[in-house]
Protein backbone atom coordinates (compact mmCIF):
# COMPACT_ATOMS: atom_id res chain seq x y z
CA UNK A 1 0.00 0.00 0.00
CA UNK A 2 1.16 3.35 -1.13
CA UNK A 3 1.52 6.04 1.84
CA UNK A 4 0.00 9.09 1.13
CA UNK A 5 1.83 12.60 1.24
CA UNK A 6 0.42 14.29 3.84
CA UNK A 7 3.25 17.82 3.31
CA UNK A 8 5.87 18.75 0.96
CA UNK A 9 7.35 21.90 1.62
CA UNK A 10 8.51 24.17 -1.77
CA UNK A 11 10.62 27.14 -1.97
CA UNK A 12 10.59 29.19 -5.29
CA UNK A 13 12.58 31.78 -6.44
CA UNK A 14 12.64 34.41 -9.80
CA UNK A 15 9.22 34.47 -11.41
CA UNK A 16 7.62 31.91 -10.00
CA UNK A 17 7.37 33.70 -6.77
CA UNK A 18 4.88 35.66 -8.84
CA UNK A 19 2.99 32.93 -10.03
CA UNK A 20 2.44 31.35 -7.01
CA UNK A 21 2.19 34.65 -4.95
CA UNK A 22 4.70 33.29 -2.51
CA UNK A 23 8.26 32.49 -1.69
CA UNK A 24 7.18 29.38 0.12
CA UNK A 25 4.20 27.14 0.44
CA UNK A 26 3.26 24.02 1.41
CA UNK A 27 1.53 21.24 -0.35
CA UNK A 28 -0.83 18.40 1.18
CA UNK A 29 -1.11 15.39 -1.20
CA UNK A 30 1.66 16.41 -3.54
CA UNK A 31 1.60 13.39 -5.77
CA UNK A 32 4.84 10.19 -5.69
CA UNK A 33 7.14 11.90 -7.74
CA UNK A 34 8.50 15.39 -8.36
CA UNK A 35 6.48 15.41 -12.02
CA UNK A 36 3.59 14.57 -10.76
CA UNK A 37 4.28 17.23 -7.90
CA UNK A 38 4.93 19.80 -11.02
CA UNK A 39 1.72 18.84 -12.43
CA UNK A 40 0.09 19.29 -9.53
CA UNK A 41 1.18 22.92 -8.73
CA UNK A 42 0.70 23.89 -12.72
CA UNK A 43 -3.07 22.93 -12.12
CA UNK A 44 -3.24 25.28 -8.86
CA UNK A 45 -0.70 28.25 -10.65
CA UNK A 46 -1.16 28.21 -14.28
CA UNK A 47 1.63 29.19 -16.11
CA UNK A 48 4.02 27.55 -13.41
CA UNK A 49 5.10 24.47 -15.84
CA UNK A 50 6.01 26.75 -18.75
CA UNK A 51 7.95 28.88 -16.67
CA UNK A 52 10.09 25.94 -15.34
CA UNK A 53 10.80 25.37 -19.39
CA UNK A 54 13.06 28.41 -19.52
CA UNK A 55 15.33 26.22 -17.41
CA UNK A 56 15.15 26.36 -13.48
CA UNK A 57 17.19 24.01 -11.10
CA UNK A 58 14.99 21.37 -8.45
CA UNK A 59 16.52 20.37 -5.44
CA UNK A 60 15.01 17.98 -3.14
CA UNK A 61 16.16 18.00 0.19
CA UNK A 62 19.24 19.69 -1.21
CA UNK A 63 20.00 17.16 -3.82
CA UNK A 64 19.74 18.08 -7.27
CA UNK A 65 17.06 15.66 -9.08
CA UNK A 66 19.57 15.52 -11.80
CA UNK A 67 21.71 13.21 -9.67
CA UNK A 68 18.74 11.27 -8.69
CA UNK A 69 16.16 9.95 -10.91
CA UNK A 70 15.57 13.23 -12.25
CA UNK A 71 11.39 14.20 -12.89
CA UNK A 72 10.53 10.25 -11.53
CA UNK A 73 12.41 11.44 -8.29
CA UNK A 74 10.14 9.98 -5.45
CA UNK A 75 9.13 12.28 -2.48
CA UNK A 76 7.96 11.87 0.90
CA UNK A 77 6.11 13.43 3.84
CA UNK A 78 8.18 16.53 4.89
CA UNK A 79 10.50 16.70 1.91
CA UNK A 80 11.52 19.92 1.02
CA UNK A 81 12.00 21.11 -2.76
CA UNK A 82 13.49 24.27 -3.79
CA UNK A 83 13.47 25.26 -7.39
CA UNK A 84 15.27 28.25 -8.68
CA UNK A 85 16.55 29.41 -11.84
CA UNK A 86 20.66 28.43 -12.98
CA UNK A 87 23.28 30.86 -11.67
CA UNK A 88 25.26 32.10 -14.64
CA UNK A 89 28.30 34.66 -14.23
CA UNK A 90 31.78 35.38 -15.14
């Protein structure tokens, strides 16, 4: 039996802290993986989804999901994700 996610905590950064109208919020029954999780807050804040297509960086629980299983990374009650946008420089 699958356990249900009772609260993932997401910090966002750039312009999604104007689509979502917040720096941080929390989300009860985010979904299994970290797609499903995107799909889920696209639903609640359009335009989220397309703005993560301009390239933005997802940690979970400071891990990049690169290094993991990437969008099929698995998440858990009281995981924390943080997405932000590539720093560039030089």
């Amino acid at each position: 039996m699958n356990k249900v996610i009772n609260m993932i905590h997401i910090r966002v950064y750039a312009m999604l802290i104007d689509i979502v109208g917040s720096r941080s919020i929390e989300i009860e029954g985010g979904g299994k993986t970290v797609r499903e999780l995107i799909e889920l807050l696209d639903s609640r804040y359009p335009g989220f989804k397309k703005e993560l297509e301009k390239g933005f960086l997802i940690l979970l629980n400071g891990i990049n999901i690169l290094h993991l299983k990437g969008l099929d990374t698995e998440i858990k009650d009281g995981d924390t994700i943080v997405i932000f946008p590539p720093v560039g420089g030089g």
